[in-house]
PDB file of N, CA and C in Angstrom:
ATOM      1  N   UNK A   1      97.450  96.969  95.047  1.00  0.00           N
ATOM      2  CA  UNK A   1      97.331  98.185  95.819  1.00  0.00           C
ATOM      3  C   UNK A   1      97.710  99.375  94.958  1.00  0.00           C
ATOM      4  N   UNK A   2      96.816 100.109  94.933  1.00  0.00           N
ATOM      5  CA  UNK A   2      97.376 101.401  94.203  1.00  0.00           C
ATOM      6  C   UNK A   2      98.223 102.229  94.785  1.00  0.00           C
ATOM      7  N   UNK A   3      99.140 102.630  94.408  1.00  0.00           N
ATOM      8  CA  UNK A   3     100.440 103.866  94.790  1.00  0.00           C
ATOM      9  C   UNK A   3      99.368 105.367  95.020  1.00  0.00           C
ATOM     10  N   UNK A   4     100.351 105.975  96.203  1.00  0.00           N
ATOM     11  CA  UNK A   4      99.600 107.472  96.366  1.00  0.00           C
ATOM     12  C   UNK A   4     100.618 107.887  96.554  1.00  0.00           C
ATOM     13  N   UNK A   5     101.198 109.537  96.327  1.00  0.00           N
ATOM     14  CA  UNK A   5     101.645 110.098  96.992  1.00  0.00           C
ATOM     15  C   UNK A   5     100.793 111.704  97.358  1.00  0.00           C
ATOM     16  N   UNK A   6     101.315 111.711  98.702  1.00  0.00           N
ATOM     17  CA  UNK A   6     100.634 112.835  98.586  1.00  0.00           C
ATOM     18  C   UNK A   6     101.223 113.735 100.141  1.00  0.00           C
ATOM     19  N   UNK A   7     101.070 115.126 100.374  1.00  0.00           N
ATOM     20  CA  UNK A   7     101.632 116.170 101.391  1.00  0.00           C
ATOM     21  C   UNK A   7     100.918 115.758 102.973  1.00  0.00           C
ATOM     22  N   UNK A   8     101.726 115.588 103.884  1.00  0.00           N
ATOM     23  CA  UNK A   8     100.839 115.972 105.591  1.00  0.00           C
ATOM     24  C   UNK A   8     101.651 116.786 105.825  1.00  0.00           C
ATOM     25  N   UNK A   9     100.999 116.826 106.946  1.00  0.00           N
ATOM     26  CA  UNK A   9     101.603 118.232 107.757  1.00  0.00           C
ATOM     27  C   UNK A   9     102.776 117.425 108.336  1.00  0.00           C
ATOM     28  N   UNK A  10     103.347 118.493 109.226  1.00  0.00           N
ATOM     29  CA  UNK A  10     104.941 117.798 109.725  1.00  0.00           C
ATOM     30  C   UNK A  10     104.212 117.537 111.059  1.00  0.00           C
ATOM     31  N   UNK A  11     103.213 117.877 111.969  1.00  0.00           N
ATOM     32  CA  UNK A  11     102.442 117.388 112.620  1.00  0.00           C
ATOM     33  C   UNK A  11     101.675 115.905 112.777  1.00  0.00           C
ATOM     34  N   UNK A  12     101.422 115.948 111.939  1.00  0.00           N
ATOM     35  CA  UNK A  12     101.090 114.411 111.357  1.00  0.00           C
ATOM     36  C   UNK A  12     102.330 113.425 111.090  1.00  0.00           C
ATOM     37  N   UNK A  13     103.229 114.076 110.129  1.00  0.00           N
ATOM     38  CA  UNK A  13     104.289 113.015 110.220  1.00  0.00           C
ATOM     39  C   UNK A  13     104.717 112.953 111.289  1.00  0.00           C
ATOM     40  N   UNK A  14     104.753 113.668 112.277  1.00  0.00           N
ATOM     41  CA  UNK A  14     105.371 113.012 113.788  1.00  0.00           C
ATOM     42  C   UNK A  14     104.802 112.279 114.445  1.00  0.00           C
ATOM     43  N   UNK A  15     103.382 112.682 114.514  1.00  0.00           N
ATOM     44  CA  UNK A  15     102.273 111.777 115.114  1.00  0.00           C
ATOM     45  C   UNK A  15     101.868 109.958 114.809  1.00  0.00           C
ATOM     46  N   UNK A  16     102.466 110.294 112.954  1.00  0.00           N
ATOM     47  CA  UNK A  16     102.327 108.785 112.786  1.00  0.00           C
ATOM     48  C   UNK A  16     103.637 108.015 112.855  1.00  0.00           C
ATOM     49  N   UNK A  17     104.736 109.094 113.503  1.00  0.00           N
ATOM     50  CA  UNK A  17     106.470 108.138 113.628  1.00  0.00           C
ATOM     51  C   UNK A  17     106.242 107.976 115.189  1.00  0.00           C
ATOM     52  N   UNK A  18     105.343 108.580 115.820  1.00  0.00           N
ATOM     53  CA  UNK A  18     105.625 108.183 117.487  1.00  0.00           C
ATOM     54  C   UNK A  18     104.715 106.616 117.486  1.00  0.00           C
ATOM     55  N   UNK A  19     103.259 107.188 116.714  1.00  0.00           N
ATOM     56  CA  UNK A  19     102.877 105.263 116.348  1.00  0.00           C
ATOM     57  C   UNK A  19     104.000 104.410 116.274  1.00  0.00           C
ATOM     58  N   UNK A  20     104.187 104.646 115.073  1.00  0.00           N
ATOM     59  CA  UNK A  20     105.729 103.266 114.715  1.00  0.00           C
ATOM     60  C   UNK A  20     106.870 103.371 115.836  1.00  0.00           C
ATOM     61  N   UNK A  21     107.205 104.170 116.499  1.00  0.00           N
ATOM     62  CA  UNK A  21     108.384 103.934 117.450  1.00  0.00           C
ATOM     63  C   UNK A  21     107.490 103.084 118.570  1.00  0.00           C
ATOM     64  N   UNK A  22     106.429 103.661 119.089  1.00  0.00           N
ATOM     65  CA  UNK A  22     105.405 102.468 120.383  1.00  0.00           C
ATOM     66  C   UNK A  22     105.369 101.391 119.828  1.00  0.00           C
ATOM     67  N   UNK A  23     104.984 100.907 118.539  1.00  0.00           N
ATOM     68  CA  UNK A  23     104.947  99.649 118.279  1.00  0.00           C
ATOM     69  C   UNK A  23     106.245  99.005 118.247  1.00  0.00           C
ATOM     70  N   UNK A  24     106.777  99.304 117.713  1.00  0.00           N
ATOM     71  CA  UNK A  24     108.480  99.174 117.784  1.00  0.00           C
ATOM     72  C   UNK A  24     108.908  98.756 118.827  1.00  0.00           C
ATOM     73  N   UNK A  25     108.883  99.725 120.000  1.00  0.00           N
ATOM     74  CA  UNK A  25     109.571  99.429 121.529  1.00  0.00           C
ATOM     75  C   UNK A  25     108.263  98.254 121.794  1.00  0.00           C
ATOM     76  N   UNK A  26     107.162  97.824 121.833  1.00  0.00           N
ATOM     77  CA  UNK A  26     106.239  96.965 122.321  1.00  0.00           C
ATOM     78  C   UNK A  26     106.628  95.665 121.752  1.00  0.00           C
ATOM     79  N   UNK A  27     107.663  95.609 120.239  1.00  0.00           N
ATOM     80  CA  UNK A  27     108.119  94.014 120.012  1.00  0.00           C
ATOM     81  C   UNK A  27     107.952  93.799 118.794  1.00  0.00           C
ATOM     82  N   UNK A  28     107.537  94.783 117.999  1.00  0.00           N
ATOM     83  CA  UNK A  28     106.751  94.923 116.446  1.00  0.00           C
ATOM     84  C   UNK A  28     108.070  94.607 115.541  1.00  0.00           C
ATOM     85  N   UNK A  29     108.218  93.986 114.667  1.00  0.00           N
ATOM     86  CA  UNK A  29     109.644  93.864 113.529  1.00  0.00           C
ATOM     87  C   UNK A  29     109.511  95.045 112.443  1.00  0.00           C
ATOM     88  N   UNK A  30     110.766  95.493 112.877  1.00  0.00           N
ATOM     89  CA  UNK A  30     111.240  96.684 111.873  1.00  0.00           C
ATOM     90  C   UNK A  30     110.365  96.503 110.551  1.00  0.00           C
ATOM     91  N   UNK A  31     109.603  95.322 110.140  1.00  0.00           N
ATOM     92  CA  UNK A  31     109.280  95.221 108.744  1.00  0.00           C
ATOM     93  C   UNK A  31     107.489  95.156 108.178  1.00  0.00           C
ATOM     94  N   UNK A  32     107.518  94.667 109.890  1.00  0.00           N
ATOM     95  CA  UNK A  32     105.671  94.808 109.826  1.00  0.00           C
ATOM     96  C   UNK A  32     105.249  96.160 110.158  1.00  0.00           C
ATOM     97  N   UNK A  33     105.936  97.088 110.878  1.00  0.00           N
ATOM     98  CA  UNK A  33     105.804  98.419 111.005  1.00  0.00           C
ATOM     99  C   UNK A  33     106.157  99.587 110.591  1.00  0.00           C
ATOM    100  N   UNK A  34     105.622  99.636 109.023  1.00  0.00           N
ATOM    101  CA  UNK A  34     106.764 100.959 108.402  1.00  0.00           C
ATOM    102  C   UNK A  34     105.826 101.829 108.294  1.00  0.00           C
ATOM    103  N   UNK A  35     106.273 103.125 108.335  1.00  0.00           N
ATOM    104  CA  UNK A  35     105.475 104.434 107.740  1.00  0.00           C
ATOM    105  C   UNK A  35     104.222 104.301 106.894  1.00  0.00           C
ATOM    106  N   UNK A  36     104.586 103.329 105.672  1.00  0.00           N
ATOM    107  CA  UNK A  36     103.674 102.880 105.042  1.00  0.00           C
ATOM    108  C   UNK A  36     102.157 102.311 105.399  1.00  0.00           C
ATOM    109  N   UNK A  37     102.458 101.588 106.197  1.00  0.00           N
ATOM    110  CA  UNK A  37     101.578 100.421 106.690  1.00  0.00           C
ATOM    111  C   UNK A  37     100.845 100.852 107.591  1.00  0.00           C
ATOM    112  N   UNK A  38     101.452 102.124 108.354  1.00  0.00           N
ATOM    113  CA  UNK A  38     100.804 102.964 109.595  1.00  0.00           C
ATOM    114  C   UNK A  38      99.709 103.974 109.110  1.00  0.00           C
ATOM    115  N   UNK A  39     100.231 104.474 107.671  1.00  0.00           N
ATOM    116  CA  UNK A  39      99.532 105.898 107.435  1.00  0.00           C
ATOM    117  C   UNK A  39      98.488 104.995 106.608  1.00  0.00           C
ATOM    118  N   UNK A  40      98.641 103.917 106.310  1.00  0.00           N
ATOM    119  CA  UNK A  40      97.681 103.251 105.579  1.00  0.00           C
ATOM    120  C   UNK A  40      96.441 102.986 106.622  1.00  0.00           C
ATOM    121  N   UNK A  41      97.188 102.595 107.281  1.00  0.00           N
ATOM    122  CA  UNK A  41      95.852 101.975 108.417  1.00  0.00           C
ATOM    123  C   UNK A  41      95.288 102.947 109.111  1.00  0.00           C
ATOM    124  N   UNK A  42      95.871 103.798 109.082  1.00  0.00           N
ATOM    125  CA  UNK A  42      95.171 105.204 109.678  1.00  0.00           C
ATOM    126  C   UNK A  42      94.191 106.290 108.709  1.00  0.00           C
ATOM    127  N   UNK A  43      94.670 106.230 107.255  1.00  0.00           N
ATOM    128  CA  UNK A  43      94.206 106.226 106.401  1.00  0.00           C
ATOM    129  C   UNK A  43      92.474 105.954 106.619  1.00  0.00           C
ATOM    130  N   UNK A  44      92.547 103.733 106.356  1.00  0.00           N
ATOM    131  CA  UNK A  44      91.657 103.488 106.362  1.00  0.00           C
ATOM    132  C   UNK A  44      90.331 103.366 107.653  1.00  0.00           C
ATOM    133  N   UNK A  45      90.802 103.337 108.325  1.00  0.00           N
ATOM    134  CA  UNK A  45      90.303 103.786 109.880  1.00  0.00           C
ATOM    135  C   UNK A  45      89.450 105.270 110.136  1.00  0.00           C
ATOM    136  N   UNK A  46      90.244 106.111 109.283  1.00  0.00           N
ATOM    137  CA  UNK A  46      89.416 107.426 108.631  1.00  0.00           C
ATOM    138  C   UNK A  46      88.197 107.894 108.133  1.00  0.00           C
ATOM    139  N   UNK A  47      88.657 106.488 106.962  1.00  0.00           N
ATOM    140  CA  UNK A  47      87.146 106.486 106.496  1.00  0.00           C
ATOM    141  C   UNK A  47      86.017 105.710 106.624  1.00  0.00           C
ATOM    142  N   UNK A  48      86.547 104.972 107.650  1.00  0.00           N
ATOM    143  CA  UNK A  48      85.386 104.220 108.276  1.00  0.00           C
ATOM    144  C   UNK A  48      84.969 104.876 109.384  1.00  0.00           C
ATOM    145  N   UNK A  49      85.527 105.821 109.839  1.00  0.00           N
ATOM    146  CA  UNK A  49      84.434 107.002 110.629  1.00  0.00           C
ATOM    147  C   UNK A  49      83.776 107.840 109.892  1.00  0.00           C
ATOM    148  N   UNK A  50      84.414 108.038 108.739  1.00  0.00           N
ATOM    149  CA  UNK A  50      83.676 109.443 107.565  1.00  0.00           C
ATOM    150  C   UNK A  50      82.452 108.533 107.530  1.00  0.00           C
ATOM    151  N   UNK A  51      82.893 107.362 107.178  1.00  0.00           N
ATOM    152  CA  UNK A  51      81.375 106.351 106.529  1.00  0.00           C
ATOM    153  C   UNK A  51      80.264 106.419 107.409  1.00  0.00           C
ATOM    154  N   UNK A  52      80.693 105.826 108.711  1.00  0.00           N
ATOM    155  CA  UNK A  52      80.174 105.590 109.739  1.00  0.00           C
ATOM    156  C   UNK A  52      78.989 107.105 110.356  1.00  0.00           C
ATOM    157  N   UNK A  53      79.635 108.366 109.921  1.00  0.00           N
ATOM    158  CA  UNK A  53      79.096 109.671 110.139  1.00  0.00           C
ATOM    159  C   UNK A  53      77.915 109.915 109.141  1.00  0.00           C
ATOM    160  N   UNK A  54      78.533 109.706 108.029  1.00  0.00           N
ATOM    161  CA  UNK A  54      77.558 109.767 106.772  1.00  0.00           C
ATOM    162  C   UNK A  54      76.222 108.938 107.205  1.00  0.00           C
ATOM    163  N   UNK A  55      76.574 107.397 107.338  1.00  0.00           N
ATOM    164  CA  UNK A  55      74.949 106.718 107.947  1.00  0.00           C
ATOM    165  C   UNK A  55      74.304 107.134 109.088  1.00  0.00           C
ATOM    166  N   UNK A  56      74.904 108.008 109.599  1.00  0.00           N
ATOM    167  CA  UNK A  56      74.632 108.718 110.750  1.00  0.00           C
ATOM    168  C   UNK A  56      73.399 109.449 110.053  1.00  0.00           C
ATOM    169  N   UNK A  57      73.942 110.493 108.986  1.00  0.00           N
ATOM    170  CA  UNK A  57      73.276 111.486 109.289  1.00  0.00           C
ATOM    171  C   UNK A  57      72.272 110.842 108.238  1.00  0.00           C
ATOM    172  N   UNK A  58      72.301 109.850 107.229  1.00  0.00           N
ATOM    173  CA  UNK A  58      71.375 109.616 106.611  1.00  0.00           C
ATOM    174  C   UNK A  58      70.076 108.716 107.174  1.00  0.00           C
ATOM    175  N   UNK A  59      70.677 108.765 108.602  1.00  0.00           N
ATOM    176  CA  UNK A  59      69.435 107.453 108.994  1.00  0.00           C
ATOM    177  C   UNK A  59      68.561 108.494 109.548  1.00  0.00           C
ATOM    178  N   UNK A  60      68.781 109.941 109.607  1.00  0.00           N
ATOM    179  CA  UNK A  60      68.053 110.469 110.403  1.00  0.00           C
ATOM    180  C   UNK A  60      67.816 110.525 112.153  1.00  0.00           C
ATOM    181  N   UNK A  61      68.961 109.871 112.957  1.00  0.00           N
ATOM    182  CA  UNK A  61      68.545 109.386 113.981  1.00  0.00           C
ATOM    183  C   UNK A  61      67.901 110.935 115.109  1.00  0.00           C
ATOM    184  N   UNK A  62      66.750 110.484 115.956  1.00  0.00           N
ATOM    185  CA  UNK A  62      65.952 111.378 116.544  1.00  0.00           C
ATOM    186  C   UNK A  62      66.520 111.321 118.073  1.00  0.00           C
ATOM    187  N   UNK A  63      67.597 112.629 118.709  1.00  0.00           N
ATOM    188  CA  UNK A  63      68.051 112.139 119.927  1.00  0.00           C
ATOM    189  C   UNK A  63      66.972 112.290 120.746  1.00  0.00           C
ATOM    190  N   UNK A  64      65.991 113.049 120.607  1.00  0.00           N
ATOM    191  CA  UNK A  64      64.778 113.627 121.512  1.00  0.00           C
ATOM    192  C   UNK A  64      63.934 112.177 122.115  1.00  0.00           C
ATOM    193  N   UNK A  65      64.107 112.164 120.467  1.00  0.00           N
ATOM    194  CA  UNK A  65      62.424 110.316 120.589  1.00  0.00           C
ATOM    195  C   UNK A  65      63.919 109.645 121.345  1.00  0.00           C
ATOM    196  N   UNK A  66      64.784 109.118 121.116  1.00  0.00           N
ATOM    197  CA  UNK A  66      65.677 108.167 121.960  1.00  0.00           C
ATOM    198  C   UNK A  66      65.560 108.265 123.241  1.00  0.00           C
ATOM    199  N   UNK A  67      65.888 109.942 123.464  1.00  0.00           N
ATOM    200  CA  UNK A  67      66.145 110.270 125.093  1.00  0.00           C
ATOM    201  C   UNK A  67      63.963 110.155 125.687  1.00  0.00           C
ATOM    202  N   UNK A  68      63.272 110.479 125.157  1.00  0.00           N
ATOM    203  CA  UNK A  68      62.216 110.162 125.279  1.00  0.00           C
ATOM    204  C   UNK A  68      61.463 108.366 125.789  1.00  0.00           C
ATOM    205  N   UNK A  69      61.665 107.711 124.472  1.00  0.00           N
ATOM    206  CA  UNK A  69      61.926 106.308 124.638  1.00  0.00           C
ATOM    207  C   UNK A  69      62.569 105.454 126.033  1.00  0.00           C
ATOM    208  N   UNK A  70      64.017 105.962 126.147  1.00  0.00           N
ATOM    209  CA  UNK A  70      64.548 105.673 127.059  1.00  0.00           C
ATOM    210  C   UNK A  70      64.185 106.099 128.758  1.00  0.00           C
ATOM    211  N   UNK A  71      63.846 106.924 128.600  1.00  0.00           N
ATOM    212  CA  UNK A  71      63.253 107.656 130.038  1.00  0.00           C
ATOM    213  C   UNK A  71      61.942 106.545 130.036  1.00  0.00           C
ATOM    214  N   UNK A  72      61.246 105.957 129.219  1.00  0.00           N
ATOM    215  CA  UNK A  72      59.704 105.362 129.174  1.00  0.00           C
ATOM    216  C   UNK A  72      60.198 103.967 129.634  1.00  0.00           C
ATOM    217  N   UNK A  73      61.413 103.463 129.322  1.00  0.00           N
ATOM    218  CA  UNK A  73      62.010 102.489 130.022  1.00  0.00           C
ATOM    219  C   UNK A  73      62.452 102.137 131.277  1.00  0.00           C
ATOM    220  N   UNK A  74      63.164 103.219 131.442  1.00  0.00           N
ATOM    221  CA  UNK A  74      63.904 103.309 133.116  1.00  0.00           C
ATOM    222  C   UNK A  74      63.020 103.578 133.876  1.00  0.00           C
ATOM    223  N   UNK A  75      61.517 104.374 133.642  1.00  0.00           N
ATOM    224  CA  UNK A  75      60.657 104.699 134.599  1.00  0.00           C
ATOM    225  C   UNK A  75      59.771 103.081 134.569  1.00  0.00           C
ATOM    226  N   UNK A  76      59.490 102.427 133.484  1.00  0.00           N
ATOM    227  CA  UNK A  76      58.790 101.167 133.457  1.00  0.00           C
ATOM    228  C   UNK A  76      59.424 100.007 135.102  1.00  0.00           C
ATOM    229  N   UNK A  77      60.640  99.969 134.514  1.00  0.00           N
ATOM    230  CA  UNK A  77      62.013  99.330 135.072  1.00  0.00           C
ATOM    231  C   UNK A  77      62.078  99.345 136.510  1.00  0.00           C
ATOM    232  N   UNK A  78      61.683 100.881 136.806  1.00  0.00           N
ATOM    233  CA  UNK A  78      61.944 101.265 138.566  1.00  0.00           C
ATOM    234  C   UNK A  78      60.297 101.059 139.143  1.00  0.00           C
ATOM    235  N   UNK A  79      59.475 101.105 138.450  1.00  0.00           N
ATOM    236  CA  UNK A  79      57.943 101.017 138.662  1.00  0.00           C
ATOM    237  C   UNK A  79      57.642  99.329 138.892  1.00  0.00           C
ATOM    238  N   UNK A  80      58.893  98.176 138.329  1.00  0.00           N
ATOM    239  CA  UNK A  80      58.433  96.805 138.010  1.00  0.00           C
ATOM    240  C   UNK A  80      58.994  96.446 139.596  1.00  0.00           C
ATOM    241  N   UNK A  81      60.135  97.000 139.473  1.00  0.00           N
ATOM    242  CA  UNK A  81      61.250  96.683 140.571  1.00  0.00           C
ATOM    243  C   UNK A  81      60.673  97.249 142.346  1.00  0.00           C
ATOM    244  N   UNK A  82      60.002  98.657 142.314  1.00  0.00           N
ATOM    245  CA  UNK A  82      59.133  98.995 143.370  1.00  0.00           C
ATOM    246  C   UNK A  82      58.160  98.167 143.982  1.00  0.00           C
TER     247      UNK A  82
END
């Protein structure tokens, strides 16, 4: 694992000590839940939405043709069911 250090806000550091105190009071051991391990996982959780946004925008997705598409369904659907 590579070492980081680096600045948050004091906002953030509170936000990720109220994490570790909930896990804490829920049964978590003082040792599986440190600062470390929290900002890590929050960290990586980060960038699997950054990622997740990025294929977003590279797939091009069309909300129009979707919402289009989908309306061609639900009207099929209520027309089978009538």
């Amino acid at each position: 694992m590579a070492k980081v250090n680096l600045y948050i806000s004091n906002d953030a550091y509170e936000k990720i000590n109220a994490i570790i105190e909930k896990r804490r009071q829920e049964g978590a051991r003082e040792k599986d839940v440190s600062f470390s391990a929290t900002a890590s996982m929050l960290l990586e959780l980060g960038l699997r939405v950054y990622e997740a946004q990025m294929e977003r925008k590279e797939s091009a997705f069309n909300q129009a043709e979707f919402n289009k598409l989908l309306l061609e369904c639900v009207v099929k659907t209520q027309s089978t069911v009538a």
